[in-house]
N, C-alpha and C. Protein backbone atom coordinates (compact mmCIF):
# COMPACT_ATOMS: atom_id res chain seq x y z
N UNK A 1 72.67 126.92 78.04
CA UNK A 1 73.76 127.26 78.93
C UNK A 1 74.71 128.18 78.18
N UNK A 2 75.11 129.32 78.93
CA UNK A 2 75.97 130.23 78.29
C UNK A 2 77.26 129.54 77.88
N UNK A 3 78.42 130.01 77.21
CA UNK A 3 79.50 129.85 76.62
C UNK A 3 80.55 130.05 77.70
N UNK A 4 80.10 131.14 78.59
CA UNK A 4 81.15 131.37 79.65
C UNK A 4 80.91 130.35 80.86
N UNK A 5 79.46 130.07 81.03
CA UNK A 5 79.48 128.94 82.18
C UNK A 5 79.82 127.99 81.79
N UNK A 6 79.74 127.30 80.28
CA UNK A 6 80.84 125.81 79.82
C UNK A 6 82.06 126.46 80.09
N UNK A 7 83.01 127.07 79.63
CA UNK A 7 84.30 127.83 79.41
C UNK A 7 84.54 127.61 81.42
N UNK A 8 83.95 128.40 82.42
CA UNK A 8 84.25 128.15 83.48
C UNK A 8 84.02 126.86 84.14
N UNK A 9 83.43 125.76 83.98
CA UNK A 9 83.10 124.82 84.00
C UNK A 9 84.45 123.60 83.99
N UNK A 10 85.16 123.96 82.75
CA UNK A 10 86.11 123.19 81.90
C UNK A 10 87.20 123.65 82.97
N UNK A 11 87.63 125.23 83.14
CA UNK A 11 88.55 125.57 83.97
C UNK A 11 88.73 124.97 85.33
N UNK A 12 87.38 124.79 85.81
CA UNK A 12 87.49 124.29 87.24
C UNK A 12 87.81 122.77 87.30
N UNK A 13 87.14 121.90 86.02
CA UNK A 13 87.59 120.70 85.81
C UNK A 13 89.17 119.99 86.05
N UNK A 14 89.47 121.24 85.47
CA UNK A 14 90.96 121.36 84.87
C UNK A 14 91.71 121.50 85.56
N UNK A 15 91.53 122.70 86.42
CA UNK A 15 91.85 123.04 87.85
C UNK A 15 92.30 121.88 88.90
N UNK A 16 90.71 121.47 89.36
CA UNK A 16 90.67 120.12 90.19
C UNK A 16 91.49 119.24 90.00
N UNK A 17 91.55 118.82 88.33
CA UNK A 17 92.63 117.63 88.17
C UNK A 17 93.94 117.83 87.77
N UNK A 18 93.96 118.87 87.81
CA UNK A 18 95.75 119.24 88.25
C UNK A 18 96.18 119.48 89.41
N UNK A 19 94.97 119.54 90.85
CA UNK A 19 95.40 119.65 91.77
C UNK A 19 95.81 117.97 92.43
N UNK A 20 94.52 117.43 92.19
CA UNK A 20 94.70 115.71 92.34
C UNK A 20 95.77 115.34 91.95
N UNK A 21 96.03 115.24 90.54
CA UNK A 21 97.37 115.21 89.73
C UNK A 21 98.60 115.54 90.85
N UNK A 22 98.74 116.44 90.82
CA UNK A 22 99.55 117.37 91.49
C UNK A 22 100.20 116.23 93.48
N UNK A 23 99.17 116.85 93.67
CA UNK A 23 98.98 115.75 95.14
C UNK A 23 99.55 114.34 95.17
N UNK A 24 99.13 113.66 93.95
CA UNK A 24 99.41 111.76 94.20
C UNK A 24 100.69 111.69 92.99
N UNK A 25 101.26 112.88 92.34
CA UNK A 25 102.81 112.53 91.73
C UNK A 25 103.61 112.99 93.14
N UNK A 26 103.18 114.52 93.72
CA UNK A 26 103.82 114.47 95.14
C UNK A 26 103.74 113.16 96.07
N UNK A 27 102.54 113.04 96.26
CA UNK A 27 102.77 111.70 97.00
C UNK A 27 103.99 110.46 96.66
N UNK A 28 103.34 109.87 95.50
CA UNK A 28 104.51 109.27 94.97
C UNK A 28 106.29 109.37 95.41
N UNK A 29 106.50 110.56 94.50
CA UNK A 29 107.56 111.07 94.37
C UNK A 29 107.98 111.08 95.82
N UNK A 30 107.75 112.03 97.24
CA UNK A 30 108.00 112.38 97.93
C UNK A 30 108.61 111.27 98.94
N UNK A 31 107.71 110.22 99.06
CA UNK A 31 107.46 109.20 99.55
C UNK A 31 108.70 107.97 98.76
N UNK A 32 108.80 107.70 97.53
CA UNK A 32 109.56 107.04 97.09
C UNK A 32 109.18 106.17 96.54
N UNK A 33 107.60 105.60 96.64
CA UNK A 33 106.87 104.75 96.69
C UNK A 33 107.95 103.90 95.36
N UNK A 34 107.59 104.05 94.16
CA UNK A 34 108.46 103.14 93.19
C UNK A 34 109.51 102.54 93.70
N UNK A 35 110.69 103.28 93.92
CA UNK A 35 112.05 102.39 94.30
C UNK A 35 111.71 101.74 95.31
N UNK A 36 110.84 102.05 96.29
CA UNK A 36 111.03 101.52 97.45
C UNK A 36 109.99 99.58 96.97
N UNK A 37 108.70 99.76 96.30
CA UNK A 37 108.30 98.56 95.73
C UNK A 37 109.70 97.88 94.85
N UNK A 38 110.06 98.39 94.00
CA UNK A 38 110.82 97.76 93.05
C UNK A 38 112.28 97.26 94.10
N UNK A 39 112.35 98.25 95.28
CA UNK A 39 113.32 97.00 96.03
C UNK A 39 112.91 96.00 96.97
N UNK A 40 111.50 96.00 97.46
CA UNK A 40 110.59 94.89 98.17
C UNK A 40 110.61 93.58 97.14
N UNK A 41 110.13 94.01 95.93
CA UNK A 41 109.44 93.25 94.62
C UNK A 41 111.59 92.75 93.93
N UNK A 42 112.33 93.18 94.53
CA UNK A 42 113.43 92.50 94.12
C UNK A 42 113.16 93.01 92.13
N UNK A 43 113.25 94.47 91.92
CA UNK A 43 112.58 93.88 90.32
C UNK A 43 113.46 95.31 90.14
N UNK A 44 114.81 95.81 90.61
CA UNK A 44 115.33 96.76 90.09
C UNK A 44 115.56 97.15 88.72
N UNK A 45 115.77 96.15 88.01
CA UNK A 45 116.01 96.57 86.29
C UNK A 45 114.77 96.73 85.76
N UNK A 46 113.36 96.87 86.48
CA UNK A 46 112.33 96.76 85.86
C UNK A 46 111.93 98.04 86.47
N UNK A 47 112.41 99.29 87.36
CA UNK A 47 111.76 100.17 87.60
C UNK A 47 110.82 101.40 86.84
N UNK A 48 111.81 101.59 85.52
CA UNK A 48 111.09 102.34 84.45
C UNK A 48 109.85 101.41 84.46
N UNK A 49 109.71 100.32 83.85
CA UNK A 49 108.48 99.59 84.09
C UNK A 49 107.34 100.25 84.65
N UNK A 50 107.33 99.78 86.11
CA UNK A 50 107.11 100.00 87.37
C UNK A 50 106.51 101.54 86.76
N UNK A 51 107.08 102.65 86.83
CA UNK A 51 107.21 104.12 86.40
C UNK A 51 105.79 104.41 85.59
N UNK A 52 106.06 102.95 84.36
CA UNK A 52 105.45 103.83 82.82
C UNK A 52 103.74 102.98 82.98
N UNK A 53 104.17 101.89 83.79
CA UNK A 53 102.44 101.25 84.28
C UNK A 53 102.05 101.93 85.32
N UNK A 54 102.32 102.77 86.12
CA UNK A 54 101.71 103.71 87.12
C UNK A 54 100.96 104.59 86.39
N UNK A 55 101.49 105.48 85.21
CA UNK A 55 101.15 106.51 84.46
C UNK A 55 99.95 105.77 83.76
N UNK A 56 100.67 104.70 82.82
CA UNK A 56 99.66 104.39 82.19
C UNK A 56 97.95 104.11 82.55
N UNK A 57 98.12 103.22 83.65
CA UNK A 57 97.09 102.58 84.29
C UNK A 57 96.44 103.76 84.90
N UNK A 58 96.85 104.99 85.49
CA UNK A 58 96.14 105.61 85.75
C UNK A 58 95.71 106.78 84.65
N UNK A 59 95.97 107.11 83.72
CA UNK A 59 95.45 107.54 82.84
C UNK A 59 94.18 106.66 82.15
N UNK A 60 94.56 105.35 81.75
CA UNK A 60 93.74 103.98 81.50
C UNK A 60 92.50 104.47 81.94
N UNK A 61 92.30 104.42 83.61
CA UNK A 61 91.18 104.00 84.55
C UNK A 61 90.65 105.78 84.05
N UNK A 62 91.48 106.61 84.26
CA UNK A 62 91.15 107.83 84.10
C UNK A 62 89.79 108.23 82.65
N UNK A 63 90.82 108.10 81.51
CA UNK A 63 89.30 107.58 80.73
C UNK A 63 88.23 107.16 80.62
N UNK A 64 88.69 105.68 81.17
CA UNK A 64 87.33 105.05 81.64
C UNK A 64 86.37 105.41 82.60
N UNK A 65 86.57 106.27 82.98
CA UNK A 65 86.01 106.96 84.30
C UNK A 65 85.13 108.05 83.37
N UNK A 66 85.85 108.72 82.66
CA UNK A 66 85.80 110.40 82.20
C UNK A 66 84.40 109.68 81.13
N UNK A 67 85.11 108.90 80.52
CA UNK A 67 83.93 108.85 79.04
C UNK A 67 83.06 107.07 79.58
N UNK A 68 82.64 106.97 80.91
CA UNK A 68 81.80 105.89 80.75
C UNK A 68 81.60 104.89 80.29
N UNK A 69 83.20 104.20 80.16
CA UNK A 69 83.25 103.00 79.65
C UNK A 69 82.98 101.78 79.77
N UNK A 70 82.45 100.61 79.68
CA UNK A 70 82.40 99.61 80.55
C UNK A 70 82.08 98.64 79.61
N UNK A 71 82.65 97.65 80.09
CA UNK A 71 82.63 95.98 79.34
C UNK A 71 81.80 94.94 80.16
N UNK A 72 81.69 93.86 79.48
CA UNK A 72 81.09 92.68 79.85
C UNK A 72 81.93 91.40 79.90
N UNK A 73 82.63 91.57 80.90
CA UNK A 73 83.58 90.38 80.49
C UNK A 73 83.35 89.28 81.53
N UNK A 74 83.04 87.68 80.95
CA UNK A 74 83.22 86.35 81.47
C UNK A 74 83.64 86.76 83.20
N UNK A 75 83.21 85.82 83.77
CA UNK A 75 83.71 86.09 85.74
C UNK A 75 85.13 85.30 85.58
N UNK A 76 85.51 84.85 84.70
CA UNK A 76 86.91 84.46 84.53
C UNK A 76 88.18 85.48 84.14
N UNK A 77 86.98 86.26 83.23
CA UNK A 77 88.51 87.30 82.76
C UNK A 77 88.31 88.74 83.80
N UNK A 78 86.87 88.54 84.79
CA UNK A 78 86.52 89.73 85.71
C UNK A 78 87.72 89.35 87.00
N UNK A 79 87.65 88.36 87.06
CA UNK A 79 88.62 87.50 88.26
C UNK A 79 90.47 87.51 88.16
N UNK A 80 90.65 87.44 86.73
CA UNK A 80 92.04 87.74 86.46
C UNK A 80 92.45 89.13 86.78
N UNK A 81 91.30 89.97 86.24
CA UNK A 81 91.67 91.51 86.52
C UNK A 81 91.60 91.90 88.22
N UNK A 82 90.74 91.06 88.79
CA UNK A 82 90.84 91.48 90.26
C UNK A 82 91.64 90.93 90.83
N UNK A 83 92.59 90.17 90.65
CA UNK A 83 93.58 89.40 91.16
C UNK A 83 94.71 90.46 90.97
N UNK A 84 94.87 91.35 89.79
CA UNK A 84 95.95 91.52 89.17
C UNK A 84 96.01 93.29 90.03
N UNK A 85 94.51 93.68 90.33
CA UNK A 85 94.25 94.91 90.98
C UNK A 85 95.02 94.80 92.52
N UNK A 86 94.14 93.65 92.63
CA UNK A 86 94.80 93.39 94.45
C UNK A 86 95.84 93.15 94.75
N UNK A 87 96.93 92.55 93.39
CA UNK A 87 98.43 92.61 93.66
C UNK A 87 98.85 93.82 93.71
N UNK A 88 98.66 94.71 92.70
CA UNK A 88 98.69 96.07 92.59
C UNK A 88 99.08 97.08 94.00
N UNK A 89 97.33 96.77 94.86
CA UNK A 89 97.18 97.25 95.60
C UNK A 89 98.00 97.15 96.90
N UNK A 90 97.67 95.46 97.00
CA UNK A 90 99.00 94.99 97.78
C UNK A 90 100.15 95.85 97.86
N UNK A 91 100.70 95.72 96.90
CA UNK A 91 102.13 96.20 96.93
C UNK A 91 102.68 97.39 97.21
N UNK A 92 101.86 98.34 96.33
CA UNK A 92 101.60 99.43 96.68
C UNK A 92 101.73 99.89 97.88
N UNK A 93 100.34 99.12 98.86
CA UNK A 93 100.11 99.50 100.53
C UNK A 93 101.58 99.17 101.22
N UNK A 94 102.23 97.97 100.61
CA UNK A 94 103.55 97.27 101.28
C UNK A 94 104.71 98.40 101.55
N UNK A 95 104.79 98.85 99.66
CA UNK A 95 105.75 99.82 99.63
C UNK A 95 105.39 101.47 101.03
N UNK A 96 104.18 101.44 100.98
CA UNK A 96 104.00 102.96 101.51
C UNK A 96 104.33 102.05 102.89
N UNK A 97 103.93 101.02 103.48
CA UNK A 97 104.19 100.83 105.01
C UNK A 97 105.88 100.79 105.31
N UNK A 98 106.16 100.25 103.87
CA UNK A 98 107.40 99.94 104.13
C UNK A 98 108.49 101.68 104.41
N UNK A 99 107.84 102.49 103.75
CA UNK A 99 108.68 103.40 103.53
C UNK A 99 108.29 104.25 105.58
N UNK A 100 106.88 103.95 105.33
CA UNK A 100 106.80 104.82 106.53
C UNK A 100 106.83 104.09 107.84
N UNK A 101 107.10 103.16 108.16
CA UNK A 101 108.03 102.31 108.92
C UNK A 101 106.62 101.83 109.74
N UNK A 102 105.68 101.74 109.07
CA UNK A 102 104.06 101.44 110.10
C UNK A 102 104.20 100.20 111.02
N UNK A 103 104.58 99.11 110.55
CA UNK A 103 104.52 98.06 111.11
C UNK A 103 105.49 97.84 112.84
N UNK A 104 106.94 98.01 112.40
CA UNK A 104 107.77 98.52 113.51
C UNK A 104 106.83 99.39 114.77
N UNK A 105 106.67 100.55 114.12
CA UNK A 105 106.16 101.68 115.19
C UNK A 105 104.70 101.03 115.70
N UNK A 106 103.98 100.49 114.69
CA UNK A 106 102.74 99.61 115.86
C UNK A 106 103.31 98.33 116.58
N UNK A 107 104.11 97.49 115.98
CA UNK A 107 104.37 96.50 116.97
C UNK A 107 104.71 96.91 118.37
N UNK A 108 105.71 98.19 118.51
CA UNK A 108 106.22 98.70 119.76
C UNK A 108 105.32 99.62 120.47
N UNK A 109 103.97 100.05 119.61
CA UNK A 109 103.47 100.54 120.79
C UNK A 109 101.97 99.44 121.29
N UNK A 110 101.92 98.08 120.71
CA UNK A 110 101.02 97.57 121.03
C UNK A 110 102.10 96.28 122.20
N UNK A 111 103.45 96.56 122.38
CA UNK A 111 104.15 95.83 123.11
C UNK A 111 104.44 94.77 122.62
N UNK A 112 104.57 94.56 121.11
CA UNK A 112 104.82 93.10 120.33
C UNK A 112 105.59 93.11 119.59
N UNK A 113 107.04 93.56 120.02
CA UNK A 113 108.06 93.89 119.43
C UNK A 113 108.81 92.33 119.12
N UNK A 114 108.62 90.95 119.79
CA UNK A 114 109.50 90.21 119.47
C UNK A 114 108.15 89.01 118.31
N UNK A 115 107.04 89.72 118.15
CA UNK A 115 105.86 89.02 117.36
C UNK A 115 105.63 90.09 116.43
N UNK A 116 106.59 90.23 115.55
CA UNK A 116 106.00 91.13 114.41
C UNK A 116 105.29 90.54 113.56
N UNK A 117 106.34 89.07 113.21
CA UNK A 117 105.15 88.32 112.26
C UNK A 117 104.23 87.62 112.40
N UNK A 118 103.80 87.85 113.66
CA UNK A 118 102.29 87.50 114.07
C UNK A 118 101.25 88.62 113.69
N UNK A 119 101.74 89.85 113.62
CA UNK A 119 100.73 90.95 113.73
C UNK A 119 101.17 91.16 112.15
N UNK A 120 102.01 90.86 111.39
CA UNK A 120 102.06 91.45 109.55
C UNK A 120 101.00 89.73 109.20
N UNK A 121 101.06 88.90 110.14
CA UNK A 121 100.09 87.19 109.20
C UNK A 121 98.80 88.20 109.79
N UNK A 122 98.37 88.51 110.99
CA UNK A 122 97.23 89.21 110.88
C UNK A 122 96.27 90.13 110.10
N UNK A 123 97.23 91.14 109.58
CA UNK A 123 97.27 91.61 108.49
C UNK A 123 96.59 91.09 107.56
N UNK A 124 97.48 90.64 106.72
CA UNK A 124 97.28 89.94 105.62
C UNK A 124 96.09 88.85 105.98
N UNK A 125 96.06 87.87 106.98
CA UNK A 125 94.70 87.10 106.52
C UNK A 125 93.34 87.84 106.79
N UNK A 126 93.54 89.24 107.63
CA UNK A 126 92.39 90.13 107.51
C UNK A 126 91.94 90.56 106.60
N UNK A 127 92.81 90.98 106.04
CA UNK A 127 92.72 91.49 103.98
C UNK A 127 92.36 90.69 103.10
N UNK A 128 92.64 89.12 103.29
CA UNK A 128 92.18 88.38 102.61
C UNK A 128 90.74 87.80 103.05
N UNK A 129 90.75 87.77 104.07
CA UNK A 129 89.23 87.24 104.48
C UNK A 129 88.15 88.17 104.29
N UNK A 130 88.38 89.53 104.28
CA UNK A 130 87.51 90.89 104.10
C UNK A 130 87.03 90.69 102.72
N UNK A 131 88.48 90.54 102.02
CA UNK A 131 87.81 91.13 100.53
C UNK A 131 87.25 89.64 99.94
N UNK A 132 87.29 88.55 100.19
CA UNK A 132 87.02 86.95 100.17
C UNK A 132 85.15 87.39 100.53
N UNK A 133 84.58 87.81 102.00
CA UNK A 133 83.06 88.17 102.50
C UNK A 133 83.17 88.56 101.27
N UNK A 134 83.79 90.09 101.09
CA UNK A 134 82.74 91.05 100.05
C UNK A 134 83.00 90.36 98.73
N UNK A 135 83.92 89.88 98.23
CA UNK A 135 83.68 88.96 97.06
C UNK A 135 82.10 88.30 96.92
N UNK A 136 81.99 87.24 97.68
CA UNK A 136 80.95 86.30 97.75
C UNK A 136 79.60 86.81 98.60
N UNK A 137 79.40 87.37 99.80
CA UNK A 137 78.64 87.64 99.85
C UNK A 137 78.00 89.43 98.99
N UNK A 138 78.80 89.85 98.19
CA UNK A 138 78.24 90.92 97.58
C UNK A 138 78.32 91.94 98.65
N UNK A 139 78.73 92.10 99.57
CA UNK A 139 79.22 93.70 100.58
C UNK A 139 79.62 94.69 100.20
């Protein structure tokens, strides 16, 4: 392989993940996502926190991704980490609904404006029962 097709290769790499990059700090940022978790999560003095485990963790996974990393760890310490993902995720999804007002605007157009927390317990035991199948039955 020529020198210039590695050399262009690397650029486009580079490219791509500064556009991704680019996209999900806009996202972030734009959106508010942090403050808006860290005032759901009641955890204001912890927002730098919040900030420097976003970066981190995704750089983290980023590696592990890039250079093919992978462990063997006990279904005990595989189970702590998926617990700790799905809070993650949780919250995350909470903060973005929360910011973009999802829940409100579907209750009122499915006419269940005085049963919100019938349709946010729906939610949630859907999410839990989904990822509970694909847990156990392997989906």
């Amino acid at each position: 392989m020529s020198i210039w097709i590695t050399v262009l290769q690397v650029l486009i790499g580079l490219g791509g993940g500064l556009a991704v990059g680019s996209g999900l700090v806009a996202f972030i940022t734009v959106l508010d996502i942090i403050p808006r978790l860290t005032q759901l999560t009641n955890a204001h003095r912890y927002i730098r926190a919040f900030e420097w485990s976003l970066v981190m963790g995704a750089l983290f996974f980023t590696l592990i991704d890039f250079f093919h990393w992978g462990a063997k760890l006990p279904l005990f310490v595989s189970s702590i980490y998926g617990i700790f993902a799905g809070i993650f995720v949780g919250t995350l999804a909470a903060g973005l609904t929360e910011v973009l007002n999802v829940f409100p605007i579907l209750a009122k157009r499915l006419h269940m404006d005085g049963k919100l927390l019938y349709l946010l317990m729906a939610v949630v035991f859907g999410k839990v029962t989904g990822s509970l199948l694909q847990w156990f039955l392997h989906l």
